[in-house]
Protein backbone atom coordinates (compact mmCIF):
# COMPACT_ATOMS: atom_id res chain seq x y z
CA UNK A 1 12.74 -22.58 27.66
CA UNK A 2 12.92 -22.38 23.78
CA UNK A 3 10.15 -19.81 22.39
CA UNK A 4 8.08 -22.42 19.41
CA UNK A 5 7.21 -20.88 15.96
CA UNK A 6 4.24 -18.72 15.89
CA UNK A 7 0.46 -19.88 15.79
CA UNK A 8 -0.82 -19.43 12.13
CA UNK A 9 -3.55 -18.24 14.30
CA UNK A 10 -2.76 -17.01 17.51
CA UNK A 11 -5.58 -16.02 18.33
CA UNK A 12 -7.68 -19.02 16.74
CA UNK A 13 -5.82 -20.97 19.48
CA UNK A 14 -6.47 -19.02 22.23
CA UNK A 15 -10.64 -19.78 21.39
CA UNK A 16 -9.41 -23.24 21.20
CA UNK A 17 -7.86 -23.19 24.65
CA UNK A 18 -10.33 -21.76 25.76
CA UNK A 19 -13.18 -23.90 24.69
CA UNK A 20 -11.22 -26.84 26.16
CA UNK A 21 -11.52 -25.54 29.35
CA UNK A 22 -7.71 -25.16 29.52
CA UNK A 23 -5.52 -23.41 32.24
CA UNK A 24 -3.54 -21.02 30.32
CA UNK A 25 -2.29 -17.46 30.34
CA UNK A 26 -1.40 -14.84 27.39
CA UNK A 27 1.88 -12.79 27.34
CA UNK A 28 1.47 -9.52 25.26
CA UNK A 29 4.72 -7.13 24.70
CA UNK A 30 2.77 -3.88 25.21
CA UNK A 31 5.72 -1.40 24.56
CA UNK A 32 8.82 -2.10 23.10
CA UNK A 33 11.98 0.22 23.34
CA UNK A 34 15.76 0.43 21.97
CA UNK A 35 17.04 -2.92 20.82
CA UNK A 36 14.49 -5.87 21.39
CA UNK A 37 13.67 -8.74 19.86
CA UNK A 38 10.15 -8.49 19.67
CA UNK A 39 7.34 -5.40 18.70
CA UNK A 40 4.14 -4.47 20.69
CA UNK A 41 1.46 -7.06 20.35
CA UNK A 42 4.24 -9.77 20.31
CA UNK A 43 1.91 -12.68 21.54
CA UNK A 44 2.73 -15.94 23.05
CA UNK A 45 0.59 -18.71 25.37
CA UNK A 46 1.87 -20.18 28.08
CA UNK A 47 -0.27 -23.70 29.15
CA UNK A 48 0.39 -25.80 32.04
CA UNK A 49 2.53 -28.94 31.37
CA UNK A 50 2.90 -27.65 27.54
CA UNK A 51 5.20 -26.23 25.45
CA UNK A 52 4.72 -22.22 24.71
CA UNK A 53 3.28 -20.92 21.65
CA UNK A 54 4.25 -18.24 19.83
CA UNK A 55 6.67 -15.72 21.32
CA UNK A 56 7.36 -12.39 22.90
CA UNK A 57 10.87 -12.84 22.29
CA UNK A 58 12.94 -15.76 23.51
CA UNK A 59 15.67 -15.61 25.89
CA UNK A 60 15.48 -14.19 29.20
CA UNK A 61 12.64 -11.87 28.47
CA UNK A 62 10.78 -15.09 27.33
CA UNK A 63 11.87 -16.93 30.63
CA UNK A 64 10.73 -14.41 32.98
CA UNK A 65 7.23 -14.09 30.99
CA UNK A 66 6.43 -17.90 31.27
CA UNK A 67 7.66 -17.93 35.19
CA UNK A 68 5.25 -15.26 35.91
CA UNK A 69 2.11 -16.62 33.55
CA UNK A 70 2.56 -19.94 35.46
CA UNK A 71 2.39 -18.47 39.02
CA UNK A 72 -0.46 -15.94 37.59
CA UNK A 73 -2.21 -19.39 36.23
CA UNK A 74 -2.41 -20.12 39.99
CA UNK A 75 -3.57 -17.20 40.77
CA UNK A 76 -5.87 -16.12 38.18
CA UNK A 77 -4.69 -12.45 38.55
CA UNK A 78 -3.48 -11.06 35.47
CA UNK A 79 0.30 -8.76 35.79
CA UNK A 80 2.37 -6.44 34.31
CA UNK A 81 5.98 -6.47 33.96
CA UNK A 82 9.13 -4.60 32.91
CA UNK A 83 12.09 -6.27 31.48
CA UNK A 84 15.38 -4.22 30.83
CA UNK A 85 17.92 -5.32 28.81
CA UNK A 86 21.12 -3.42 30.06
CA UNK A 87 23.10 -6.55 31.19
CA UNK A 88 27.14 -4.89 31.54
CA UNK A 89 28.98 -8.23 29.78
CA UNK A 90 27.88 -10.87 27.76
CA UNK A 91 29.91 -13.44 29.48
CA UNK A 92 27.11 -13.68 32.62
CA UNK A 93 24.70 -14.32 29.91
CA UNK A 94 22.56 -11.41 30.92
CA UNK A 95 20.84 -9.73 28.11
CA UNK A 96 22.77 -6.37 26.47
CA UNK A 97 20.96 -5.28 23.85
CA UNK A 98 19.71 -2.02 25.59
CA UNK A 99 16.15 -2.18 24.99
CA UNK A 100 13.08 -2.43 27.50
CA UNK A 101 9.87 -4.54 27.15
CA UNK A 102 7.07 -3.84 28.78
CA UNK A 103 4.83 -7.34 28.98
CA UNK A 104 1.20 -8.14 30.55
CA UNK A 105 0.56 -11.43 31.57
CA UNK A 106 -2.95 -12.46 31.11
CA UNK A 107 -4.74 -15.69 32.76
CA UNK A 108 -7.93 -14.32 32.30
CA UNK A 109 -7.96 -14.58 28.31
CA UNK A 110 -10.85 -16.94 28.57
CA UNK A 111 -12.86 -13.96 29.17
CA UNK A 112 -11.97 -12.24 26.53
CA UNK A 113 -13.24 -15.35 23.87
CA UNK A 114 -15.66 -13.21 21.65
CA UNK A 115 -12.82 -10.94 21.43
CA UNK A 116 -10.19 -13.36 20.35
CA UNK A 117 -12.78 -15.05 18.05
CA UNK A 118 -13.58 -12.29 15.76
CA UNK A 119 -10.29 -11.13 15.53
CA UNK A 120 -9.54 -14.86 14.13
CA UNK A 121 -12.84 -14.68 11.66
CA UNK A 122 -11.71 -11.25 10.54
CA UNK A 123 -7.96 -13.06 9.53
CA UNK A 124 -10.14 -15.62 8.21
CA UNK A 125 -12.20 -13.51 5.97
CA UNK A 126 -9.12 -11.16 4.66
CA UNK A 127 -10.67 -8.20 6.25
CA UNK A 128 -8.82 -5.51 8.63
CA UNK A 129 -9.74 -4.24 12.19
CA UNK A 130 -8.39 -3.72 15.50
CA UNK A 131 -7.25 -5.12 18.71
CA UNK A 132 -7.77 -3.49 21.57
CA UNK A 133 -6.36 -4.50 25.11
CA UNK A 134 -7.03 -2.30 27.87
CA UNK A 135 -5.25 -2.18 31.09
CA UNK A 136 -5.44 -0.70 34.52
CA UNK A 137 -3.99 -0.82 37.73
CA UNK A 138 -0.80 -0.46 39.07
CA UNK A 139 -0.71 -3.63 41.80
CA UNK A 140 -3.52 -5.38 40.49
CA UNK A 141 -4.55 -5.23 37.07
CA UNK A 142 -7.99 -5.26 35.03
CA UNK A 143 -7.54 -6.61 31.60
CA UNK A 144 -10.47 -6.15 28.50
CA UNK A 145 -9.93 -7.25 25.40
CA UNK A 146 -12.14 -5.90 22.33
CA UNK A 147 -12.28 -6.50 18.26
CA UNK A 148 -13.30 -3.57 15.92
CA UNK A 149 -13.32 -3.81 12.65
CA UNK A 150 -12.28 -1.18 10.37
CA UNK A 151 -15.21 -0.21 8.74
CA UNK A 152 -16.77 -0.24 12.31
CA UNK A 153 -14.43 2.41 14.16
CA UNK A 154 -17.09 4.89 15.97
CA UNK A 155 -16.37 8.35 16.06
CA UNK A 156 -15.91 8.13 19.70
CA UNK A 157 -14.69 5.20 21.00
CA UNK A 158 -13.33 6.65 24.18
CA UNK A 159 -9.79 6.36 25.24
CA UNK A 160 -7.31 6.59 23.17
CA UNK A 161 -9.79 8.00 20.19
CA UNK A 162 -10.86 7.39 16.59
CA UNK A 163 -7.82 9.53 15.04
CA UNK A 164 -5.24 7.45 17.15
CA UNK A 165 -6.69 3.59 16.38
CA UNK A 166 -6.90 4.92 12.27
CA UNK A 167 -3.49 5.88 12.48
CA UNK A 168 -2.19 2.99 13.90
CA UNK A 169 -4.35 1.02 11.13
CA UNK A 170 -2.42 3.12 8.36
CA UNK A 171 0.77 2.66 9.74
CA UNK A 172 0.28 -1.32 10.27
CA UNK A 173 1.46 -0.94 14.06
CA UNK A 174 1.07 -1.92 17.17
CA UNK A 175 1.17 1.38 19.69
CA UNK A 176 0.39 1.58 23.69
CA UNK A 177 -1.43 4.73 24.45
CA UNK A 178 -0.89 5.71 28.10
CA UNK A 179 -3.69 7.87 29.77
CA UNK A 180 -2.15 11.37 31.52
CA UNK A 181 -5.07 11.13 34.03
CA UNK A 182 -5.60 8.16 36.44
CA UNK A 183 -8.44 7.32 38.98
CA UNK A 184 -7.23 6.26 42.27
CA UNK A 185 -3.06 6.01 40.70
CA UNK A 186 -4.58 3.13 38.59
CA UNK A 187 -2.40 3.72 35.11
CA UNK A 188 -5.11 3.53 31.78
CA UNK A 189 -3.19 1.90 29.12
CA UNK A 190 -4.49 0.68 25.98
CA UNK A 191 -2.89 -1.49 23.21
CA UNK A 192 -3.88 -0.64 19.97
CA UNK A 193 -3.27 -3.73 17.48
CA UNK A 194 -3.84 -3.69 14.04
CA UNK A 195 -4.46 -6.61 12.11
CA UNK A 196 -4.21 -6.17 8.81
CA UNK A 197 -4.62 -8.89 5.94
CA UNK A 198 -0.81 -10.28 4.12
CA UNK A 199 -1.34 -9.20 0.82
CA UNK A 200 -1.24 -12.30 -1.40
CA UNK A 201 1.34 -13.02 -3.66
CA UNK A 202 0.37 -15.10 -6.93
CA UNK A 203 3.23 -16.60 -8.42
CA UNK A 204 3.11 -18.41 -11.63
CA UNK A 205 5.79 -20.18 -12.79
CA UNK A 206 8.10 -22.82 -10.12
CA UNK A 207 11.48 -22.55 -11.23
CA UNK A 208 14.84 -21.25 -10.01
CA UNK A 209 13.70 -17.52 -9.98
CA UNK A 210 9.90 -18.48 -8.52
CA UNK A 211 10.91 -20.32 -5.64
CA UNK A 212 13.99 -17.21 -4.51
CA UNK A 213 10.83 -14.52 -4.77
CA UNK A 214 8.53 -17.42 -2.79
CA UNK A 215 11.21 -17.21 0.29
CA UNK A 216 12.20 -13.89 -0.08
CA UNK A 217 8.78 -12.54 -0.22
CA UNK A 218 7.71 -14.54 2.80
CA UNK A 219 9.97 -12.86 5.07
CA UNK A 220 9.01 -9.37 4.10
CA UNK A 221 4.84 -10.76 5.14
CA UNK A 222 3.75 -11.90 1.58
CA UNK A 223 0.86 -15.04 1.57
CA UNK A 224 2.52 -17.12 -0.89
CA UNK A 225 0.44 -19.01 -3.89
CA UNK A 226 2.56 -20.74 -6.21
CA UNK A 227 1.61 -22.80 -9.51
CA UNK A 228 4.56 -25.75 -9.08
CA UNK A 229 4.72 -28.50 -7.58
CA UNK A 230 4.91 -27.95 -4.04
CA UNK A 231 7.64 -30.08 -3.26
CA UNK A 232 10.18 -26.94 -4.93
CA UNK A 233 8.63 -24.49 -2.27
CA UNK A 234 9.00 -23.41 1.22
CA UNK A 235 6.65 -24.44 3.97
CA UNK A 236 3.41 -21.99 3.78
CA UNK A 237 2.92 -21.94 0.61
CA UNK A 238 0.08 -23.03 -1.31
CA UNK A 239 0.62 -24.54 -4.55
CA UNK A 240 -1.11 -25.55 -7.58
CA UNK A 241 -0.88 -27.30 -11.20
CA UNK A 242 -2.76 -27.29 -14.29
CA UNK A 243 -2.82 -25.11 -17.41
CA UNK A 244 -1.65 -21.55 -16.54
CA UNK A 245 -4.16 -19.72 -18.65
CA UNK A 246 -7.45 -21.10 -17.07
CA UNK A 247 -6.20 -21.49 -13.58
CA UNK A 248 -4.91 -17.86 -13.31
CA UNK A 249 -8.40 -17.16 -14.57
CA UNK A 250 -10.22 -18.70 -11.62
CA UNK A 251 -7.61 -17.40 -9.15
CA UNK A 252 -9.32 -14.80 -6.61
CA UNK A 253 -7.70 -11.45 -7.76
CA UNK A 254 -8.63 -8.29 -5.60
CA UNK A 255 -6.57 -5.53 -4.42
CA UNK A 256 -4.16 -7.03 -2.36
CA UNK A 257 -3.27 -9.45 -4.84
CA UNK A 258 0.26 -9.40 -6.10
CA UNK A 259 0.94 -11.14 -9.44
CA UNK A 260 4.35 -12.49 -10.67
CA UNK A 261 4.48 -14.09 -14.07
CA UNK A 262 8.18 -15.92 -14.37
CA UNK A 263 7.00 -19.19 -16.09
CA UNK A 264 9.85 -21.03 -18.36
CA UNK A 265 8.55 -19.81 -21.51
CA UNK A 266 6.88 -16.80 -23.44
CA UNK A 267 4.11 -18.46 -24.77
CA UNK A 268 2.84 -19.28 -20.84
CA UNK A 269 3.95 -15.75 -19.73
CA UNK A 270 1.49 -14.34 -22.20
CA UNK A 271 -1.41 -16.50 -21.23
CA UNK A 272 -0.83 -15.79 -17.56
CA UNK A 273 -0.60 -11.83 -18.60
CA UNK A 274 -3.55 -12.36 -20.85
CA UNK A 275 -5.58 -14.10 -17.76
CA UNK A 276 -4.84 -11.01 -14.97
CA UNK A 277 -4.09 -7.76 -17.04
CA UNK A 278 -7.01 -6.19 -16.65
CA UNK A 279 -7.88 -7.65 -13.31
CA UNK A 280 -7.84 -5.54 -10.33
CA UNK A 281 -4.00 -6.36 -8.77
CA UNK A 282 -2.10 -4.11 -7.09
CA UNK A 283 1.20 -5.13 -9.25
CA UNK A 284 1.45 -7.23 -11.96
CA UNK A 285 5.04 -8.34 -13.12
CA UNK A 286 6.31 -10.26 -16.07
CA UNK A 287 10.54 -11.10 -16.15
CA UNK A 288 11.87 -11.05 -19.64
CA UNK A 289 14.07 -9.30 -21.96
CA UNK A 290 12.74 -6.08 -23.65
CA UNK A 291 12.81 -7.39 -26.86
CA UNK A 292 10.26 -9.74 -25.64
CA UNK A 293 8.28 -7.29 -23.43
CA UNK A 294 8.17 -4.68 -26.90
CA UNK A 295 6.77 -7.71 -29.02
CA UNK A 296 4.34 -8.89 -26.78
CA UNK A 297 2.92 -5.67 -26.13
CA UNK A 298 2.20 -5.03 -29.84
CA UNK A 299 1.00 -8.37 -30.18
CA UNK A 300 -1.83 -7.83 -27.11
CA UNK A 301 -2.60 -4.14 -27.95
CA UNK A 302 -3.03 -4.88 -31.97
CA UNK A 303 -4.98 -7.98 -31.28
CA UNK A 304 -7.49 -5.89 -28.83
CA UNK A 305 -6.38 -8.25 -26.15
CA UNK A 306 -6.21 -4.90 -24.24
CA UNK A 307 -5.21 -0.95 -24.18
CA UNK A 308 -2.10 0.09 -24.16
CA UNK A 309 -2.65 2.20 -20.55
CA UNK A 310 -3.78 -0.95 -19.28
CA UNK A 311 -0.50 -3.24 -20.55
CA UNK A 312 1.73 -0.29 -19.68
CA UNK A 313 0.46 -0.91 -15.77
CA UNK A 314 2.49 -3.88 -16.11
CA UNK A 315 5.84 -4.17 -14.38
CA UNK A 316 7.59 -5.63 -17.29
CA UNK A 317 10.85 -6.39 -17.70
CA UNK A 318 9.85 -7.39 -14.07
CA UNK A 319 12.06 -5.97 -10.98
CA UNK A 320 14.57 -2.73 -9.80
CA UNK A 321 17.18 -1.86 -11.57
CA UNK A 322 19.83 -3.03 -9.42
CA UNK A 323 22.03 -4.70 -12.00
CA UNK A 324 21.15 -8.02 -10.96
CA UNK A 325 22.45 -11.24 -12.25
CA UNK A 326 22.15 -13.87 -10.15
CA UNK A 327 19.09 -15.95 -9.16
CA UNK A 328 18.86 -14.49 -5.85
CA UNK A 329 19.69 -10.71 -7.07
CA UNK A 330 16.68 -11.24 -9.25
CA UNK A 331 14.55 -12.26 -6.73
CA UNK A 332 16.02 -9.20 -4.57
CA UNK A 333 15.06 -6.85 -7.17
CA UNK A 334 11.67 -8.48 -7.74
CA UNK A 335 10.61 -8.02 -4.07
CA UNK A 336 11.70 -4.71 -3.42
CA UNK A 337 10.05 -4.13 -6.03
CA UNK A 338 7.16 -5.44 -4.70
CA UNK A 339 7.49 -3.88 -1.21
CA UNK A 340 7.71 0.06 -3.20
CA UNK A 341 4.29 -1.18 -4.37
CA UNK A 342 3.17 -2.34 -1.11
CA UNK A 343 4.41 0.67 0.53
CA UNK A 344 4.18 3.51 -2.15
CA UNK A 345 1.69 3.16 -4.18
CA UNK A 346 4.36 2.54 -7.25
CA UNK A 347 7.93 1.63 -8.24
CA UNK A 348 10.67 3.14 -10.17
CA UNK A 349 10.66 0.62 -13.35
CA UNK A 350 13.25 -1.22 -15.70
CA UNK A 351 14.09 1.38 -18.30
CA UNK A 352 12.57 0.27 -21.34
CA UNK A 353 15.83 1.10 -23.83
C-alpha cells in the first residue's frame, strides 16, 4: 500500500467526498515523537475500492492506518491508535526509526463538512485560521471538527485556550493539547492545526538560475509564479509571458509576496525593479554584479524613480554570502536567503565592496 502525493486540497476533497455520498474515513497523525516520517495534522483519506490520498507517512504506519479506516468504514466508529517504531533489525522489515505516532481514524468526516469547507475557502482566499479536532474517549471515541479563523479567535474558546491556538498560529505548527482532567476516564484531546497561507514567490526571469530557486524554493513551502515558459519549470508552478515591466505591474503584490528579479539582462532587471520597488513585498531581490547594482541605483534615485531608503530595501547583489559559484549554490544562497526573511524578519546581505 503505496501512500499517493498529497491533495492540493486535502481538505477540498474531503467536501468532495463527502458531497458524493462516499464511504470514506480520515487518518490524522495527532502527535508525533522521535524519528517519524510524518508531523501532527499529517492527513490522508482512505475510500473504499480507491487508492489513498495524501499521507500520514507510508510504510507500516501507513498500512496499519488504512487496515483500521477500512474496518472503521464498516463500522462507522471513529479510533485511535498508537504506532511505535522500535523494530530491533531492519532485516524483518519492521520499522526502527524510534519514533511514535499517535493516529485517529475518522469515518465520520462527513459530519464535520462545514468544517472542512471553510478551512478549504480560507486556503482559497490566502487567509490564516485554525483547525481544530477534538477528541474523547478512551474505547470509543467522539470526534468534532471546527474552523476559526485568525482574526476570529475568541478570548475564550474553551479547552485548550486563546494563548495556546495563537501560539501554535505563530509558530506554524501543528500541537495536541491533552486535558489533565477527564470525565468518566474519557481522555480530552484537541489538535490544534494551523493553516497558514505559502507565501508566494514571484520570479521573473526563466533561465538556469530561475528555474534552481523555482525547485529549491518549493521544497522549503514557497507558491511558485514564474514569468517563462512553463515547459523550463517544475510541476506547480504557474507561469507567465509577456513584457516584464507591465506584467510585474499587474501582478498581485501584498505581504507575503516574495520577489526575485534574475532576468537575462539589465535593462529587464530594472523594469521589473522599477515595477515592484515600492510595492509592499516582504523581499525583493535583484542578482547582479555590484558594479551594476551601484549604477542602477544612481540611475533610479537621480531620476526620482524612487528614494534611496526605499532602493536600499532591496536585496541586491541578490543572495548569502556563501561564496557561491555554481547554478545551484546560487540558488542555495538565494533561498536561504529567502527563508531568513521568511523567518526573521531580515537577512545578513552581500557586502556591497
Amino acid at each position: 500500500m503505496n501512500a499517493s502525493l498529497p491533495p492540493a486540497d486535502i481538505h477540498g476533497a474531503i467536501v468532495d467526498l463527502a458531497d458524493r455520498g462516499s464511504d470514506f474515513a480520515v487518518a490524522t497523525v495527532l502527535r508525533a515523537e522521535g524519528s517519524t516520517p510524518c508531523k501532527p495534522g499529517a492527513k490522508a483519506i482512505v475510500e473504499t475500492g480507491s487508492p489513498i490520498q495524501g499521507t500520514v507517512g507510508g510504510g507500516q504506519v501507513e498500512a496499519e492506518a488504512q487496515r483500521r479506516a477500512l474496518a472503521a468504514i464498516e463500522t462507522g466508529r471513529p479510533m485511535v491508535f498508537d504506532f511505535t517504531m522500535e523494530g530491533l533489525a531492519a532485516a524483518a522489515n519492521e520499522p526502527i526509526c524510534g519514533g511514535m505516532m499517535r493516529v485517529l481514524v475518522d469515518p465520520t468526516a462527513p459530519r464535520h463538512r462545514a468544517a472542512y469547507a471553510e478551512a478549504a475557502a480560507a486556503r482559497q482566499h490566502r487567509t490564516r485560521g485554525v483547525l481544530l479536532t477534538t477528541v474523547q474517549g478512551r474505547d470509543e471515541w467522539d470526534v468534532g471538527v471546527q474552523f476559526i479563523a485568525e482574526q476570529a479567535i475568541p478570548p475564550e474558546p474553551g479547552f485548550p485556550g486563546a494563548e495556546a491556538i495563537r501560539t501554535a498560529l505563530k509558530r506554524e505548527e501543528a500541537v495536541l493539547f491533552r486535558s489533565e482532567s477527564t470525565q468518566g476516564g474519557r481522555q480530552l484531546e484537541v489538535l490544534v492545526e494551523p493553516l497558514i497561507p505559502k507565501p508566494v514567490l514571484l520570479i521573473i526571469g526563466g533561465g538556469h538560475v530561475g528555474q534552481a530557486v523555482a525547485v529549491q524554493a518549493g521544497l522549503v513551502g514557497f507558491e511558485r509564479s514564474e514569468f517563462t515558459n512553463p515547459g523550463l519549470f517544475p510541476e506547480g508552478a504557474t507561469t507567465r509571458c509577456g513584457r516584464v515591466g507591465e506584467e510585474v505591474s499587474r501582478f498581485p503584490v501584498s505581504a507575503d509576496t516574495y520577489v526575485v528579479i534574475v532576468t537575462r539582462g539589465h535593462q529587464q532587471d530594472a523594469e521589473a525593479l522599477a515595477a515592484c520597488v515600492g510595492r509592499p513585498a516582504a523581499y525583493v531581490g535583484m542578482i547582479g554584479s555590484r558594479r551594476k547594482v551601484a549604477l542602477m541605483r544612481k540611475d533610479f534615485i537621480e531620476s526620482g524613480r524612487v528614494t534611496a531608503e526605499a532602493f536600499d530595501r532591496v536585496y541586491a547583489p541578490i543572495g548569502l554570502d556563501i561564496g557561491s559559484v555554481t547554478v545551484p549554490e546560487i540558488a542555495t544562497s538565494i533561498v536561504a536567503q529567502l527563508i531568513a526573511v521568511r523567518r526573521q524578519g531580515s537577512a545578513p546581505r552581500m557586502p556591497v565592496r
